[in-house]
Protein backbone atom coordinates (compact mmCIF):
# COMPACT_ATOMS: atom_id res chain seq x y z
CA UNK A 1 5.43 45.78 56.49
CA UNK A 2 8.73 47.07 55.90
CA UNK A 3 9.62 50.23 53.48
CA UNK A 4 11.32 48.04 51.15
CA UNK A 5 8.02 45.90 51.03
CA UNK A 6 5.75 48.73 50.80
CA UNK A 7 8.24 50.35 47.64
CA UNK A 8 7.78 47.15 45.89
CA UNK A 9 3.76 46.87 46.59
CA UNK A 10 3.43 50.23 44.91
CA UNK A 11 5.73 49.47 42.09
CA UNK A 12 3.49 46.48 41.81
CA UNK A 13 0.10 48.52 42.09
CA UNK A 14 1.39 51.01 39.39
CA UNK A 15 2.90 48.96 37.10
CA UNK A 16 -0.36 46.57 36.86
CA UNK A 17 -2.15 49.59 36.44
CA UNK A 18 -0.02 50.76 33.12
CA UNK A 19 -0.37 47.61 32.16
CA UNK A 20 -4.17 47.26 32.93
CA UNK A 21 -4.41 50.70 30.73
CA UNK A 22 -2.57 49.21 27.58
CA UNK A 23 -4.35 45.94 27.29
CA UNK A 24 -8.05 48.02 27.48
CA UNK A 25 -6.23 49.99 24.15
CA UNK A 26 -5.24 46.45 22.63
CA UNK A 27 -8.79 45.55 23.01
CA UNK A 28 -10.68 48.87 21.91
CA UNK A 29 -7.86 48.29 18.71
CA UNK A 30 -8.80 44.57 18.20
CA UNK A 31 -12.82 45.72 18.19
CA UNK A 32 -12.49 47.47 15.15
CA UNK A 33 -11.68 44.33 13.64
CA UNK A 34 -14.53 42.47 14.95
CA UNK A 35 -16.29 40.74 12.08
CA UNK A 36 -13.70 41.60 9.03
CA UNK A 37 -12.32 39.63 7.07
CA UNK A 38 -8.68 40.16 5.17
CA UNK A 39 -9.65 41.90 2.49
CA UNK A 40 -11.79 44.27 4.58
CA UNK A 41 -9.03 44.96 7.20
CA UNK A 42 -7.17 45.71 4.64
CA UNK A 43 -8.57 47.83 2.76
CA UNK A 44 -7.97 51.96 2.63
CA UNK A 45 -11.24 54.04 3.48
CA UNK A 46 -9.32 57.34 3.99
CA UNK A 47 -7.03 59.74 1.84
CA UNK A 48 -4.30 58.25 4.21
CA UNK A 49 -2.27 54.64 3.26
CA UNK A 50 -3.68 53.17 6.62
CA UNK A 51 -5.47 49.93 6.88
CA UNK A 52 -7.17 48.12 10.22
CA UNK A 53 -4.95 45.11 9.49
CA UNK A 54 -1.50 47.42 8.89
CA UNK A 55 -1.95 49.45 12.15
CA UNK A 56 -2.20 46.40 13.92
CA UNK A 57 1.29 45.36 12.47
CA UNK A 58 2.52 48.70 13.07
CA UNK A 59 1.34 48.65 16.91
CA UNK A 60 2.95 45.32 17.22
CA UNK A 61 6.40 45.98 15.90
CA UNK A 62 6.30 49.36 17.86
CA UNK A 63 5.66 47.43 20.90
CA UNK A 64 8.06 44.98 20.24
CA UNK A 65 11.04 47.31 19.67
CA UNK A 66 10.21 49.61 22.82
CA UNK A 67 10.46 46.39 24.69
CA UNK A 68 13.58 45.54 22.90
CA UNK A 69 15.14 49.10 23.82
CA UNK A 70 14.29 48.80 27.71
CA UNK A 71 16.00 45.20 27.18
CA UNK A 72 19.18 46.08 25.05
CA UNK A 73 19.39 49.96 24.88
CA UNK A 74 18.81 51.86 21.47
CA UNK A 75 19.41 50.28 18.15
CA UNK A 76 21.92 51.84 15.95
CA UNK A 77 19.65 53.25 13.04
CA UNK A 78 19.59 56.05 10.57
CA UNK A 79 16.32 56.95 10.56
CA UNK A 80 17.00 59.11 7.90
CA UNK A 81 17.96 56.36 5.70
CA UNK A 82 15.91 55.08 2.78
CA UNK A 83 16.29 51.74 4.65
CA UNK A 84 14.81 52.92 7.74
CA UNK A 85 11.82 54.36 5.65
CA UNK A 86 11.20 51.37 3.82
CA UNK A 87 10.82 49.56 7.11
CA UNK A 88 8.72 52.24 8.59
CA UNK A 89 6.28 52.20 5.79
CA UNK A 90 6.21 48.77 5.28
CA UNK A 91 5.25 48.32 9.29
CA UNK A 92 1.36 49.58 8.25
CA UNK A 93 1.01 47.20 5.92
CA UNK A 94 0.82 43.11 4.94
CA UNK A 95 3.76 42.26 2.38
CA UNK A 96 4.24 38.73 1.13
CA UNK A 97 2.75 35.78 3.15
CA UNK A 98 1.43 38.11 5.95
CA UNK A 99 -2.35 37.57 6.62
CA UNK A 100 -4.73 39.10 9.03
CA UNK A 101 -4.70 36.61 10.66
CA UNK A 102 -1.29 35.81 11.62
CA UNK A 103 -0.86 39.25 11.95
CA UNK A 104 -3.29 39.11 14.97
CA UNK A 105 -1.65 36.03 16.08
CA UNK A 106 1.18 38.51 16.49
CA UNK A 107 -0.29 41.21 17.81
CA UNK A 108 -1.66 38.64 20.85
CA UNK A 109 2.34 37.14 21.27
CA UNK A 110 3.83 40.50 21.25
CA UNK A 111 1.03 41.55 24.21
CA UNK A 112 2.16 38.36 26.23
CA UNK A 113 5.61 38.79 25.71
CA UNK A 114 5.59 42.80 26.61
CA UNK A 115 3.37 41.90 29.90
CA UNK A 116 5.62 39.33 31.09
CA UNK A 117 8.82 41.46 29.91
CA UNK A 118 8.04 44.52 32.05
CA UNK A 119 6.49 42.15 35.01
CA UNK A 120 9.85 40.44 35.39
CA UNK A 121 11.71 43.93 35.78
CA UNK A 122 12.62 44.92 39.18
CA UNK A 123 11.28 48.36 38.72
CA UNK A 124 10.36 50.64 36.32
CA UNK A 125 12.91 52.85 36.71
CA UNK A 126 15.16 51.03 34.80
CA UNK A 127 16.85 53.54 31.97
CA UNK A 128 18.09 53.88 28.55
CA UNK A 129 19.40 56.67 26.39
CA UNK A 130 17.43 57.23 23.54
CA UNK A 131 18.27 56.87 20.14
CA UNK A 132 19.77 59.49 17.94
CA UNK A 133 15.99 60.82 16.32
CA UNK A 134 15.35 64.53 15.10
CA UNK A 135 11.61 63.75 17.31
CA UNK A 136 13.65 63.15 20.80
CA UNK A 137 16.13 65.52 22.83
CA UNK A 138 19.49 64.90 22.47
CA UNK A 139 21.02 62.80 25.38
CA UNK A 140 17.54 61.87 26.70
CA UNK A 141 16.62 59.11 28.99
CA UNK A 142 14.10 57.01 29.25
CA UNK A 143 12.89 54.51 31.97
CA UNK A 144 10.39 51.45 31.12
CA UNK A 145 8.07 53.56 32.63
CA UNK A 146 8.07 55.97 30.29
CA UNK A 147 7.94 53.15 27.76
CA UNK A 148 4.92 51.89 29.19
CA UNK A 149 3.58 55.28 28.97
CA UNK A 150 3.99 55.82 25.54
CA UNK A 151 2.72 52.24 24.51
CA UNK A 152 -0.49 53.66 25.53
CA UNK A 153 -0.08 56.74 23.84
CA UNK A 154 1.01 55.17 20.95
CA UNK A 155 -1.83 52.31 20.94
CA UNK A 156 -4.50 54.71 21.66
CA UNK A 157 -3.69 57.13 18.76
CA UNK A 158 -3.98 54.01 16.80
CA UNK A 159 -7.37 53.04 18.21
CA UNK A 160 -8.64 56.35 16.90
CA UNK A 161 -6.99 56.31 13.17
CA UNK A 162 -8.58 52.55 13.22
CA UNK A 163 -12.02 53.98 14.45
CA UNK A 164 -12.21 56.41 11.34
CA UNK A 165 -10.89 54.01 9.13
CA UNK A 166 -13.38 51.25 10.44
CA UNK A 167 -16.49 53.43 10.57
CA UNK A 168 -15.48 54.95 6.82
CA UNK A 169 -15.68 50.95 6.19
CA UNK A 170 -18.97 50.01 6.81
CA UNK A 171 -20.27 52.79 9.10
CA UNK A 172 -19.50 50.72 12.29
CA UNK A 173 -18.91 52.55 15.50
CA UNK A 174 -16.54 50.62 17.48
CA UNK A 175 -15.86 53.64 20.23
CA UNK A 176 -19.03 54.93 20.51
């Protein structure tokens, strides 16, 4: 086996292995759904505005526009804005015709569409700047690995919010 061949095997082995690790967070999310139905998933049982059904959303738009960033680079947005907000808030929750279930219809395309996405890339060291956000360093970097990375930090912080909110629910323990 050549270098170049043995590069791209590990590239292979690690990337499979990030993401091995976020579809075992999609699934320990998509448990604490098991056996709701709409009005269930989403409904509050904290102090908090979260719902089962509106972290879901929220995980799939996140992981939609961290793909989108390693595709195009970072979108021009004022987080700051009351725009931006709107959007942000209104990614934990259903709003007109949005259902549970074709919210996890969503969640399942944006998984497939992510895993393909970051299989087709070269590497993972592909890199782009990060937007202009008060909650990153100023002229940081980032490659889709540390996308990847923080798709399962991201997912798995969810997983625990939706444990609470599911065991506050109906006192069922999906992580334990």
């Amino acid at each position: 086996m050549t270098d170049a061949n043995e590069k791209d095997d590990r590239v292979d082995v690690e990337r499979e292995a990030l993401l091995s690790f976020l579809a075992q967070q999609r699934a320990f999310l998509l448990t604490t759904l098991q056996g709701l139905d709409q009005e269930q998933a989403s409904r509050r049982t904290t102090a908090s505005e979260l719902t089962l059904a509106g972290i879901v959303k929220h995980v799939a738009s996140v992981e939609d526009s961290w793909a989108e960033f390693v595709r195009d680079g970072a979108p021009d947005v004022d987080y700051s804005s009351p725009k931006a907000q709107e959007e942000h808030e209104n990614s934990f929750r259903l709003i007109g015709e949005e259902t549970l279930e074709s919210t996890l219809a969503d969640y399942e395309r944006t998984a497939r569409e992510t895993d393909a996405y970051f299989r087709s890339l070269p590497d993972l060291e592909v890199s782009e700047k990060l937007p202009a956000a008060p909650w990153f360093p100023e002229d940081a970097s980032w490659t889709a690995r540390d996308v990847l990375l923080h798709l399962i930090r991201e997912t798995a912080q969810h997983c625990g919010h939706a444990d609470i909110i599911r065991e506050a629910l109906d006192g069922q323990k999906t992580m334990g």
